[in-house]
C-alpha atoms as a PDB file:
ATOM      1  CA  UNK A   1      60.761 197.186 158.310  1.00  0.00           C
ATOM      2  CA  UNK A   2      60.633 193.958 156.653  1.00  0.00           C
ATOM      3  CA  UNK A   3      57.246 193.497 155.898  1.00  0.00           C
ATOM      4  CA  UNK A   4      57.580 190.129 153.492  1.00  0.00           C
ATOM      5  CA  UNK A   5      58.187 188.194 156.154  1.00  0.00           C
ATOM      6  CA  UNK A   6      54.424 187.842 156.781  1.00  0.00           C
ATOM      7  CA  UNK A   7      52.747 184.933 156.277  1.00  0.00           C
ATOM      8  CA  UNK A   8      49.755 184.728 154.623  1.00  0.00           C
ATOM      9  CA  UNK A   9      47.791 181.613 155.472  1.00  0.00           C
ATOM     10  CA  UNK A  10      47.548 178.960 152.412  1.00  0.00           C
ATOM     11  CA  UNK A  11      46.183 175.295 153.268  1.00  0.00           C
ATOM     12  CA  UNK A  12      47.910 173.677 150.825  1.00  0.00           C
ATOM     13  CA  UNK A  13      50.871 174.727 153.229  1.00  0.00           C
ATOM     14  CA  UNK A  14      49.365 175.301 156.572  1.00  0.00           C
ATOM     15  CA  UNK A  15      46.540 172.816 156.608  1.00  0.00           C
ATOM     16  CA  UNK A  16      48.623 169.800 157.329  1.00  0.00           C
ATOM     17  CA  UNK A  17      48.921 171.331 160.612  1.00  0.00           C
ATOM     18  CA  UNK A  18      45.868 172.610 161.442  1.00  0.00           C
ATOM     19  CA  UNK A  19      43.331 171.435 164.304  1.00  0.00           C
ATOM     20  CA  UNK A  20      40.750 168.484 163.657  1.00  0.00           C
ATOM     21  CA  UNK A  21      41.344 169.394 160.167  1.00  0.00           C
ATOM     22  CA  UNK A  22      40.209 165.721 158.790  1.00  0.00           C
ATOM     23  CA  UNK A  23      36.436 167.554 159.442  1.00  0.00           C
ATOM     24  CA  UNK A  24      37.761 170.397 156.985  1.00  0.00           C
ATOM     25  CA  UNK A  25      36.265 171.324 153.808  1.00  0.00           C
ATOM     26  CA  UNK A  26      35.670 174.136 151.631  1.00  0.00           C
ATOM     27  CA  UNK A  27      32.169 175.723 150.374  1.00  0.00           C
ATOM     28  CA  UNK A  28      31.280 178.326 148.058  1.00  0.00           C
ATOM     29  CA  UNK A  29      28.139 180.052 149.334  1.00  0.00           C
ATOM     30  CA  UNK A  30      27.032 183.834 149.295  1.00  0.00           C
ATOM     31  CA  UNK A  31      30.125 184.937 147.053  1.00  0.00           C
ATOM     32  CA  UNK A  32      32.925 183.865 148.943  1.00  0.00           C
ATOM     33  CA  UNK A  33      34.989 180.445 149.859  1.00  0.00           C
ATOM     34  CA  UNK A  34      34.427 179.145 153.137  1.00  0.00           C
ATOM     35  CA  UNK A  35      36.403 176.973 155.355  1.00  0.00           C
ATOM     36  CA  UNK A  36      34.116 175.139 157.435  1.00  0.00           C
ATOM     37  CA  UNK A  37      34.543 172.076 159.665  1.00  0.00           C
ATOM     38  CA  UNK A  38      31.838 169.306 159.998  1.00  0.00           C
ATOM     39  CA  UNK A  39      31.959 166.568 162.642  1.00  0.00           C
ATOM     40  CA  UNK A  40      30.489 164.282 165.153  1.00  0.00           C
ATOM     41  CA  UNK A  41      27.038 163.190 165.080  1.00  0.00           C
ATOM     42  CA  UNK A  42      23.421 164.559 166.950  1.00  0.00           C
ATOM     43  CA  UNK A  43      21.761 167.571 166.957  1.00  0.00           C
ATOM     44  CA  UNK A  44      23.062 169.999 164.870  1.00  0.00           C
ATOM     45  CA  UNK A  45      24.900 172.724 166.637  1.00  0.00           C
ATOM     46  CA  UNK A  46      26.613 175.540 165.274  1.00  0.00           C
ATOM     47  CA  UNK A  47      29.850 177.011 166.607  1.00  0.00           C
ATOM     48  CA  UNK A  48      31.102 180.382 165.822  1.00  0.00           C
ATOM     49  CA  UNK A  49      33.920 182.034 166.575  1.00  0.00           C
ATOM     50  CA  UNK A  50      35.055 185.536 167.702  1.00  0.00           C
ATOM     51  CA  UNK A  51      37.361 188.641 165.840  1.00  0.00           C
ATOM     52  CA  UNK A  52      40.484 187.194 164.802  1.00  0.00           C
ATOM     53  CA  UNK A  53      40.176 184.358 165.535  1.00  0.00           C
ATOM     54  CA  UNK A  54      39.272 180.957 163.987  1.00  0.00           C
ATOM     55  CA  UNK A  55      38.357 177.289 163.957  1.00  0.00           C
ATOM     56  CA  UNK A  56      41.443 176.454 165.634  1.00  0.00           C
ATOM     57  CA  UNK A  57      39.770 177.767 168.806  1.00  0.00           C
ATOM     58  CA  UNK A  58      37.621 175.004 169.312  1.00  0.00           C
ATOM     59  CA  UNK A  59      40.510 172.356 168.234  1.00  0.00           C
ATOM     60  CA  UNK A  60      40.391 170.937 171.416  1.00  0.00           C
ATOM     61  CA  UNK A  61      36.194 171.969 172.787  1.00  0.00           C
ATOM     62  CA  UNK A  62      35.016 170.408 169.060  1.00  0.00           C
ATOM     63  CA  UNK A  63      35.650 167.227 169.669  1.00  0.00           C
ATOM     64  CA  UNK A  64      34.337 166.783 173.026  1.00  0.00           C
ATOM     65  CA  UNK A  65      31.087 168.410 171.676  1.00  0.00           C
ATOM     66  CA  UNK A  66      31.589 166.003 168.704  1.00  0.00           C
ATOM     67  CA  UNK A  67      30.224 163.122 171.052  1.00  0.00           C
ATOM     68  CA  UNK A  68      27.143 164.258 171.552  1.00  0.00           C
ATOM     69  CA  UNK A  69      26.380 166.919 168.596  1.00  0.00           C
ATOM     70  CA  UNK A  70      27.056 167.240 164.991  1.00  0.00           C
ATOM     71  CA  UNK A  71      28.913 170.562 164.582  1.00  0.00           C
ATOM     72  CA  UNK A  72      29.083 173.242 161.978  1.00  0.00           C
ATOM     73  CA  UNK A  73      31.836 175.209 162.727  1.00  0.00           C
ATOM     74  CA  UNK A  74      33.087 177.846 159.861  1.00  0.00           C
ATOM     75  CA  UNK A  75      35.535 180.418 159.822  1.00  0.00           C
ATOM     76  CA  UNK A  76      34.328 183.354 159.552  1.00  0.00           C
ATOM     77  CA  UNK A  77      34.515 186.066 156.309  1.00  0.00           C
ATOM     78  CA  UNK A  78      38.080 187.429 156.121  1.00  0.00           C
ATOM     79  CA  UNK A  79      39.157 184.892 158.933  1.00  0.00           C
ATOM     80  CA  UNK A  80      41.941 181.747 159.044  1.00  0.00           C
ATOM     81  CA  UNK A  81      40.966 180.251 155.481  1.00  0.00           C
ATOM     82  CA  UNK A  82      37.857 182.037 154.462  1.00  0.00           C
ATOM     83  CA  UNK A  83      37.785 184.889 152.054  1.00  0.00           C
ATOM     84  CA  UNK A  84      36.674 188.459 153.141  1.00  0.00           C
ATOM     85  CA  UNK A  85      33.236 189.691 151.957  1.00  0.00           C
ATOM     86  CA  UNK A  86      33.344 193.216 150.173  1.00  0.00           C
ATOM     87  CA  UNK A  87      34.101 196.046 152.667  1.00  0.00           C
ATOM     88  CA  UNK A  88      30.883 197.370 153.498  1.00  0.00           C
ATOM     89  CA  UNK A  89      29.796 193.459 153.622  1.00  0.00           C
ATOM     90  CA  UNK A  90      32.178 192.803 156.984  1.00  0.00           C
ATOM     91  CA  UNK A  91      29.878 194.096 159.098  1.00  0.00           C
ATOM     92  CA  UNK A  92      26.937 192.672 161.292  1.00  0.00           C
ATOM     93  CA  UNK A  93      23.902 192.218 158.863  1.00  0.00           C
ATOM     94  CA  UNK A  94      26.750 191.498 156.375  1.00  0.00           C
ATOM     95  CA  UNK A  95      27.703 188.424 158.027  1.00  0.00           C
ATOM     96  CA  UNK A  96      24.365 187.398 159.430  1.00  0.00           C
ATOM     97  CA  UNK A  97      23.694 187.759 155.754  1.00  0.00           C
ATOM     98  CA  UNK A  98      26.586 185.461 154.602  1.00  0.00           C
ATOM     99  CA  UNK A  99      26.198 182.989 157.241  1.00  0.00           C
ATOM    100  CA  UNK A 100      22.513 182.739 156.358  1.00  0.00           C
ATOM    101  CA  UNK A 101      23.805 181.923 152.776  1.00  0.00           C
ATOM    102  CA  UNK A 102      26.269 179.404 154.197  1.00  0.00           C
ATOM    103  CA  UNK A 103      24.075 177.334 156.043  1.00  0.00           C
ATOM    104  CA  UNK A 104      21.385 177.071 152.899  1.00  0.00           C
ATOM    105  CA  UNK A 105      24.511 175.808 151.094  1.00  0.00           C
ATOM    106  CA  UNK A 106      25.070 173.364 153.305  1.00  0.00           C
ATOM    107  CA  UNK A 107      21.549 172.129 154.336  1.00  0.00           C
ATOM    108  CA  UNK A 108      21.550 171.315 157.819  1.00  0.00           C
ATOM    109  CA  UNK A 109      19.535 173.366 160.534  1.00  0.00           C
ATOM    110  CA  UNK A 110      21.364 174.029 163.584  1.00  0.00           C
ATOM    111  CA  UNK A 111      18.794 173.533 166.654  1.00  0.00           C
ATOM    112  CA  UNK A 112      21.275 175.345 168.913  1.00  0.00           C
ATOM    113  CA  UNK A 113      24.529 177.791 168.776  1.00  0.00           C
ATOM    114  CA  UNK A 114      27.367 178.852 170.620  1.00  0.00           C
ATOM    115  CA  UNK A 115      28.835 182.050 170.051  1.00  0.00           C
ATOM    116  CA  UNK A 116      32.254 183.369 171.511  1.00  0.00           C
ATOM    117  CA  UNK A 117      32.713 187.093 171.815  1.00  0.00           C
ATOM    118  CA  UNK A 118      31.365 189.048 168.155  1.00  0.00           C
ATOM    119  CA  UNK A 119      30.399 185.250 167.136  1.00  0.00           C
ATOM    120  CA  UNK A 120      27.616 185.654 169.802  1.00  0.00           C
ATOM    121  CA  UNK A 121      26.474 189.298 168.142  1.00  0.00           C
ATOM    122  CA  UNK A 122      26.634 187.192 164.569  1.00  0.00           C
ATOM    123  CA  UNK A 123      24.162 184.295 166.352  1.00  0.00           C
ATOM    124  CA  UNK A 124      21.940 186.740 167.851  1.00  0.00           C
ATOM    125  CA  UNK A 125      21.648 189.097 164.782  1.00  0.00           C
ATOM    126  CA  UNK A 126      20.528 186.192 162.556  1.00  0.00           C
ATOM    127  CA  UNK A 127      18.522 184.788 164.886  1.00  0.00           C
ATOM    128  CA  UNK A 128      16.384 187.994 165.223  1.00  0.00           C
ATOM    129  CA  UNK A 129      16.707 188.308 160.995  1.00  0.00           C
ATOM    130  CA  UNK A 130      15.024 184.829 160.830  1.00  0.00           C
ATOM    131  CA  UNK A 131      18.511 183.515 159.547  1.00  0.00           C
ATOM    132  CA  UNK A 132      18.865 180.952 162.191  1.00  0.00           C
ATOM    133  CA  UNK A 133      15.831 179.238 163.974  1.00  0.00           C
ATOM    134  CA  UNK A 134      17.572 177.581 166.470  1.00  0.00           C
ATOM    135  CA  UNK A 135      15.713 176.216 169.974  1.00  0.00           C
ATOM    136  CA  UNK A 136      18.575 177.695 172.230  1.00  0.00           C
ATOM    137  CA  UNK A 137      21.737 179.867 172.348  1.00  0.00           C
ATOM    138  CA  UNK A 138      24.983 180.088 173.961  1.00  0.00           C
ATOM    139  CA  UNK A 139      27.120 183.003 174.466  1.00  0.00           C
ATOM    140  CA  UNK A 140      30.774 182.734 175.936  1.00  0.00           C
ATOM    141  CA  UNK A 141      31.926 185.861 176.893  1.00  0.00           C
ATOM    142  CA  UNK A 142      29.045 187.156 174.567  1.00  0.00           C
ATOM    143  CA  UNK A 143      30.284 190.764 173.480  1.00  0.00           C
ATOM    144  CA  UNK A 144      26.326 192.056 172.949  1.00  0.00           C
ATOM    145  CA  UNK A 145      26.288 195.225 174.024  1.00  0.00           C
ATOM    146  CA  UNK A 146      28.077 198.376 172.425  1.00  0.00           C
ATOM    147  CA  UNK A 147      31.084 199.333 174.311  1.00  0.00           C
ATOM    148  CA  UNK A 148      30.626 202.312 176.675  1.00  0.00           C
ATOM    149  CA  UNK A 149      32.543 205.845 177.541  1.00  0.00           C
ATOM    150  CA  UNK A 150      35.686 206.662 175.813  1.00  0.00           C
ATOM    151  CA  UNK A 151      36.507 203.105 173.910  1.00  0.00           C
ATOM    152  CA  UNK A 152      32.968 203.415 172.738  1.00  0.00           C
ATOM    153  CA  UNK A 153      33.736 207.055 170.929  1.00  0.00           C
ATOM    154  CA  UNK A 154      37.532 205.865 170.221  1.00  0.00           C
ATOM    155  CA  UNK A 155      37.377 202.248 168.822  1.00  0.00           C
ATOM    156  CA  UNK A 156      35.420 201.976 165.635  1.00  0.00           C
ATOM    157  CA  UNK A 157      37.019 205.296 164.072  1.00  0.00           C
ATOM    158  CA  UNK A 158      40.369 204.084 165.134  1.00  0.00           C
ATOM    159  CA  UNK A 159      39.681 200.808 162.768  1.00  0.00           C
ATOM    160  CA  UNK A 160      38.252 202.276 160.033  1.00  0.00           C
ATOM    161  CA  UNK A 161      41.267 204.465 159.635  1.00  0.00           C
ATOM    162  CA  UNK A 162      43.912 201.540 160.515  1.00  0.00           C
ATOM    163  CA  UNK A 163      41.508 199.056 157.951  1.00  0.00           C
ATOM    164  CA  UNK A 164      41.681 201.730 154.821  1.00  0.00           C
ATOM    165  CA  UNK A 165      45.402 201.979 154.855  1.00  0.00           C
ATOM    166  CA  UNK A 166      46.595 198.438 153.849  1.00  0.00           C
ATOM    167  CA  UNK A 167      50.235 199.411 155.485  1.00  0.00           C
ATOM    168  CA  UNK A 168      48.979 198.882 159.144  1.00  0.00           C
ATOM    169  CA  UNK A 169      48.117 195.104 157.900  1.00  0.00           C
ATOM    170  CA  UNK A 170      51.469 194.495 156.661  1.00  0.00           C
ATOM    171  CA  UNK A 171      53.104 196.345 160.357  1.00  0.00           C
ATOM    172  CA  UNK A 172      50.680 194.577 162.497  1.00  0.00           C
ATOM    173  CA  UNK A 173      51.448 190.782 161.273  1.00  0.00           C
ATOM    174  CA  UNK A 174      55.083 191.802 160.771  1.00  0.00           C
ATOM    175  CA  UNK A 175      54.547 192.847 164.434  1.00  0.00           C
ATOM    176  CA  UNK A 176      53.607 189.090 164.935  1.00  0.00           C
ATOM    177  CA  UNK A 177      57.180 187.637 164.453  1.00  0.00           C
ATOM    178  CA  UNK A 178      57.810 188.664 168.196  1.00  0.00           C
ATOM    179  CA  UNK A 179      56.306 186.009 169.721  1.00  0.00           C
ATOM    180  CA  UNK A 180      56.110 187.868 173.010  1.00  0.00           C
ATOM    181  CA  UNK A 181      53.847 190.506 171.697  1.00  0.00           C
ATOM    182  CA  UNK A 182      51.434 187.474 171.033  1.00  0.00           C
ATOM    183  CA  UNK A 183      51.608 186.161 174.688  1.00  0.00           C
ATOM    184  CA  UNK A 184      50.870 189.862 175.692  1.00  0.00           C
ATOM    185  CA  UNK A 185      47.753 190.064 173.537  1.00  0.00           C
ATOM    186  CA  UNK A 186      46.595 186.862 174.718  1.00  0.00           C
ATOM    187  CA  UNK A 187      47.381 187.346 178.679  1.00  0.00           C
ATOM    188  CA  UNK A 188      45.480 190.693 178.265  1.00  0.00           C
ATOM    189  CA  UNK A 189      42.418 189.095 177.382  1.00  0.00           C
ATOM    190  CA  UNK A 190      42.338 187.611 181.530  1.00  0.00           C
ATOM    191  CA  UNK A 191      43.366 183.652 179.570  1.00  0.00           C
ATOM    192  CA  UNK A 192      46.486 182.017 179.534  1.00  0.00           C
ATOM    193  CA  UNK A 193      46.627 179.577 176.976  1.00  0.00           C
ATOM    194  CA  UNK A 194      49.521 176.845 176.220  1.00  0.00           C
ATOM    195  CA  UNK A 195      52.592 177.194 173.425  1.00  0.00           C
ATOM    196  CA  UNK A 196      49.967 175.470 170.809  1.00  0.00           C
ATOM    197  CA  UNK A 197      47.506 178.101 171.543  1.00  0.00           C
ATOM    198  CA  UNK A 198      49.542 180.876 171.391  1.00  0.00           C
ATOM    199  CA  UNK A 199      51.115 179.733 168.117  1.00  0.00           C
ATOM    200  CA  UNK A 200      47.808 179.631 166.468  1.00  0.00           C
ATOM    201  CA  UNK A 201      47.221 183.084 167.104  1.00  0.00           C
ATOM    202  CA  UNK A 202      50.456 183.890 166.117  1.00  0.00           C
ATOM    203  CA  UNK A 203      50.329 182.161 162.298  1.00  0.00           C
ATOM    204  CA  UNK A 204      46.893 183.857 161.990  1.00  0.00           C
ATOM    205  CA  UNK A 205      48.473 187.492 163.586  1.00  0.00           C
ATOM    206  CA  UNK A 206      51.066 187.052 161.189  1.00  0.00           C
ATOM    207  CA  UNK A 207      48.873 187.002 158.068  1.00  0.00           C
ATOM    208  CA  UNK A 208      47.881 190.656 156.363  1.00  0.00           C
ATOM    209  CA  UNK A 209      44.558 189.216 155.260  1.00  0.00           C
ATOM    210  CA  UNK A 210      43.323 187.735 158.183  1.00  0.00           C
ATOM    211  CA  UNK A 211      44.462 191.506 160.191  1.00  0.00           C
ATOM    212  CA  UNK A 212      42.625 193.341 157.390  1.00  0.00           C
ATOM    213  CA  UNK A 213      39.403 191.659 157.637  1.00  0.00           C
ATOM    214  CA  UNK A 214      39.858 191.794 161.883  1.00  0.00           C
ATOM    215  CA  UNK A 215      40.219 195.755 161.528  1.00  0.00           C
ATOM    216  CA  UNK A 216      37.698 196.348 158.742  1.00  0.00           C
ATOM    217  CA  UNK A 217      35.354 193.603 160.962  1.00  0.00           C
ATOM    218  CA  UNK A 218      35.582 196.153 163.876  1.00  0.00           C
ATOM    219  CA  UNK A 219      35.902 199.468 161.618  1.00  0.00           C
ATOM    220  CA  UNK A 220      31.475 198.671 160.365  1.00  0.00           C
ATOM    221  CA  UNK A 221      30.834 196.757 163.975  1.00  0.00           C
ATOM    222  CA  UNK A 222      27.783 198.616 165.095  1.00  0.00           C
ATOM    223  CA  UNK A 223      25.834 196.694 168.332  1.00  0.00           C
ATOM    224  CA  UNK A 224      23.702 199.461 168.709  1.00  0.00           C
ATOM    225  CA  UNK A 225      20.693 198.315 167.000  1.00  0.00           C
ATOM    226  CA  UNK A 226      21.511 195.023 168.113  1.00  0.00           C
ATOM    227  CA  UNK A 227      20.931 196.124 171.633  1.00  0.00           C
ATOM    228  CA  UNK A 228      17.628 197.501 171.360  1.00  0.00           C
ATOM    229  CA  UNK A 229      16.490 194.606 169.463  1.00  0.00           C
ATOM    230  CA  UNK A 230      17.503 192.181 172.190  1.00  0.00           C
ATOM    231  CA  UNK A 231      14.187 192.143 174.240  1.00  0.00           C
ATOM    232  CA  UNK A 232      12.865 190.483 170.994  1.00  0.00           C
ATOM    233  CA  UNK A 233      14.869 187.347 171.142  1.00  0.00           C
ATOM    234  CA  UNK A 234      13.108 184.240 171.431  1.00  0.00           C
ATOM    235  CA  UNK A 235      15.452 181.434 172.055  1.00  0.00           C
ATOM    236  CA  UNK A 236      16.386 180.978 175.612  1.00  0.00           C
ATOM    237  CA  UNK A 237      20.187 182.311 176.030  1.00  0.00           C
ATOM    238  CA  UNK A 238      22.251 181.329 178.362  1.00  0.00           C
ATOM    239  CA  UNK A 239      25.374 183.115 178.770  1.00  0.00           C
ATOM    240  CA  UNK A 240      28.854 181.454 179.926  1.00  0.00           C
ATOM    241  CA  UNK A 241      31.168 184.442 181.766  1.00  0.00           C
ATOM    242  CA  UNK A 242      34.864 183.628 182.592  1.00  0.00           C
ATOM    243  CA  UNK A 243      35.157 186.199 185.385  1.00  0.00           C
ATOM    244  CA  UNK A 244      38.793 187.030 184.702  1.00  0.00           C
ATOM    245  CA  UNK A 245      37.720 188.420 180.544  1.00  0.00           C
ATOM    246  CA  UNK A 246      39.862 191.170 180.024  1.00  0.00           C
ATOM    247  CA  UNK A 247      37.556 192.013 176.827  1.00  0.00           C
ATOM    248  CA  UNK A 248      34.434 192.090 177.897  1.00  0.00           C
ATOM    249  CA  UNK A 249      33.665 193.111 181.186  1.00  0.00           C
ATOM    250  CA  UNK A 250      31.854 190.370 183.376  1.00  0.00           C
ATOM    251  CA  UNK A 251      29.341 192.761 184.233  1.00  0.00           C
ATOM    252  CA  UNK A 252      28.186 193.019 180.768  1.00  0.00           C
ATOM    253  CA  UNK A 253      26.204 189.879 181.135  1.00  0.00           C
ATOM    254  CA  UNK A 254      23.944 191.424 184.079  1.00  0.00           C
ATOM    255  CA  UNK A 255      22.922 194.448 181.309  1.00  0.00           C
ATOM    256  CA  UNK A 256      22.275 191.940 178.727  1.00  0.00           C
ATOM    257  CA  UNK A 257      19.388 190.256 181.650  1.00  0.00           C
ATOM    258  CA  UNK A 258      17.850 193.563 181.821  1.00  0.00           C
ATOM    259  CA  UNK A 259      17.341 193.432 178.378  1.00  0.00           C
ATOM    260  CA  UNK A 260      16.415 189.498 178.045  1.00  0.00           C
ATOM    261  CA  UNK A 261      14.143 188.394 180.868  1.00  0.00           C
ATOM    262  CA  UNK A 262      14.997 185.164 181.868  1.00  0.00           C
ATOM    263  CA  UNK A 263      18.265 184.996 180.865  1.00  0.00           C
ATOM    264  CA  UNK A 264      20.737 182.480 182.486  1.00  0.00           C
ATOM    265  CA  UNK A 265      24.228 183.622 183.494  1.00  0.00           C
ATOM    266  CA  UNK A 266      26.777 180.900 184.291  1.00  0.00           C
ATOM    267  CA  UNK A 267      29.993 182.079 185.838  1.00  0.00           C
ATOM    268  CA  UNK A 268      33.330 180.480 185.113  1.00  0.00           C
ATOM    269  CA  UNK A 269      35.523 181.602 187.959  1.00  0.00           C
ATOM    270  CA  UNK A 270      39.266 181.857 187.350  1.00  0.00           C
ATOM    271  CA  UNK A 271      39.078 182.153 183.296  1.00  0.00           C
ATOM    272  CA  UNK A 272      39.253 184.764 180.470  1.00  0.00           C
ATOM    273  CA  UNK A 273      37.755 185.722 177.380  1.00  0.00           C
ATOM    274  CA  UNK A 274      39.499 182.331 175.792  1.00  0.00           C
ATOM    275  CA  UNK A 275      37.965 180.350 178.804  1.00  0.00           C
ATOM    276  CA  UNK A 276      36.773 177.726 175.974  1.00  0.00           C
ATOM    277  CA  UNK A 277      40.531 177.426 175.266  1.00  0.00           C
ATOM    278  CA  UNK A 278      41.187 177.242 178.500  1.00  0.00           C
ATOM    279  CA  UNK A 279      39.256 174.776 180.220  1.00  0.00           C
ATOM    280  CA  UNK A 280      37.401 172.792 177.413  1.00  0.00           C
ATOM    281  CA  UNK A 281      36.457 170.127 179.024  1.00  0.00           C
ATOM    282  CA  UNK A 282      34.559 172.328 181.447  1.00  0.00           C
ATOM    283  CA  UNK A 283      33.062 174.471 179.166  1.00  0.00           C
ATOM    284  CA  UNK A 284      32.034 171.071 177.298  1.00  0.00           C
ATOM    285  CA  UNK A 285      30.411 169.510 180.364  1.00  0.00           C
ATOM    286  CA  UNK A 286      28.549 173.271 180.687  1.00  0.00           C
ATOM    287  CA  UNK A 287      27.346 173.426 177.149  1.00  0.00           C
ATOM    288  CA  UNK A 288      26.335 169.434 177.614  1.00  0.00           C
ATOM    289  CA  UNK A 289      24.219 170.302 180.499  1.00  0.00           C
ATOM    290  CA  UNK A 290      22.514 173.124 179.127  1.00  0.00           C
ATOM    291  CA  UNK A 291      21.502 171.999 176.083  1.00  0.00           C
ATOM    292  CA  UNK A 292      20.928 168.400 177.699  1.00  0.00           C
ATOM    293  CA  UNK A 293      17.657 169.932 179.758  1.00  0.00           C
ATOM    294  CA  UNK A 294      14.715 167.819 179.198  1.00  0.00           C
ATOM    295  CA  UNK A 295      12.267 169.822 176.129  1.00  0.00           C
ATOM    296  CA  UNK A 296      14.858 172.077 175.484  1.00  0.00           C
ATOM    297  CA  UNK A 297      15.916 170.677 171.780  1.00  0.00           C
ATOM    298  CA  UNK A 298      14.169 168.403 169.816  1.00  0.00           C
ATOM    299  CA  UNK A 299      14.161 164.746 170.323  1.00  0.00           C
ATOM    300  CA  UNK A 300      16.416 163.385 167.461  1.00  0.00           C
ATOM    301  CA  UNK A 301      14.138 160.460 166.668  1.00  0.00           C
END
């Protein structure tokens, strides 16, 4: 097995190429290096992404929400051009913790957030820490809500072991040459995604780091605590559902309303967990009227 022909992401290679990356800039804050994209102009809203992935998932929702909002949108710890936090650090207070740190750094308030998959867990958790005191939230394809049965008993023991030996990095991004492997990843999260998209999971696959910090991410994920603080959350939450996710099930979002009166579910019909990558312009026009409602956020002048 040849495992140097991973790639480990460097932007004084890869950043040339990388989306909307004239909003890119680096920021020390809470002990680590951040990557973190600023644009547009409004209300500040925060976007933040899901496990392995990065800001090149909103490359092409960011600048549609550009138009209206100014965004924040970092990668997070261990992720695309960010460095990891300490081991025990990569997990949900951890990064609450470090985004809280982030955002003092950088010294703009978000008055809402949108959260894809973990990112919505993140957005929640430091909402209910105080961390974020935003006046609404968005969750696509919000994963809130431990998983249940066998993958519930099964998947965090599986990633701590694969995150402690640093082999399984090297194997899994080596794994990433095959390009078809990728597409089968991505089609089994209910998306399908064009050659750009696909590629940008690929160079991010194909780095050790980023597939360390993914597994050890997952390996201290706990949403149990998370779950039984949800009837405590203040902001109103709307959640965004592609009904084709192949990660989290649709029908997560109706246990998440039992738990959050009032709760708003908004179903995308025909679209996956990467429905954002998908259909941007949709999900754009969705996020626009939601956070558009008269009273919701405050009036900019």
């Amino acid at each position: 097995m040849r495992f140097t022909l991973t790639r480990r992401l460097d932007w004084t290679r890869d950043g040339d190429s990388w989306p909307n990356r004239g909003a890119s800039r680096f920021v020390t804050a809470g002990g680590i290096r951040w990557h973190v994209q600023l644009m547009g102009q409004g209300p500040v809203l925060l976007l933040l992404h899901g496990t392995g992935a990065s800001t090149h998932s909103w490359r092409d929702l960011a600048p549609l929400l550009a138009e209206h909002f100014t965004l924040i949108a970092p990668d997070l710890p261990g992720h695309g051009f960010t460095e990891a936090l300490p081991y025990a650090q990569m997990s949900l207070p951890g990064m609450s913790a470090a985004l809280g740190a982030l955002l003092e750094r950088i010294g703009r308030r978000p008055v809402a957030v949108v959260g894809h998959s973990a990112g919505a867990a993140i957005m929640v958790r430091a909402v209910l820490e105080g961390r974020l005191v935003p006046h609404a939230l968005v969750a696509l394809n919000g994963a809130l809500l431990p998983w249940r049965g066998v993958p519930g008993r099964v998947f965090s023991p599986t990633a701590q072991l694969f995150a402690s030996v640093p082999v399984v990095s090297r194997f899994l991004s080596w794994h990433a040459l095959d390009r078809k492997a990728i597409e089968g990843l991505v089609a089994n999260t209910g998306s399908r995604l064009d050659e750009a998209g696909v590629e940008f999971y690929r160079r991010l696959v194909a780095d050790p780091d980023h597939i360390r910090a993914t597994l050890t991410m997952m390996a201290n994920w706990d949403l149990g605590p998370l779950a039984r603080a949800l009837p405590e959350l203040e902001p109103p939450l709307f959640l965004v559902v592609g009904e084709n996710d192949g990660t989290v099930s649709p029908r997560e979002a109706e246990r998440v309303r039992e738990r959050v009166p009032g709760t708003e579910i908004h179903r995308l019909p025909g679209l996956g967990h990467l429905a954002h990558e998908e259909r941007p312009q949709d999900v754009a026009m969705l996020i626009g009227e939601l956070l558009g409602r008269p009273g919701l956020l405050p009036d900019p002048s």
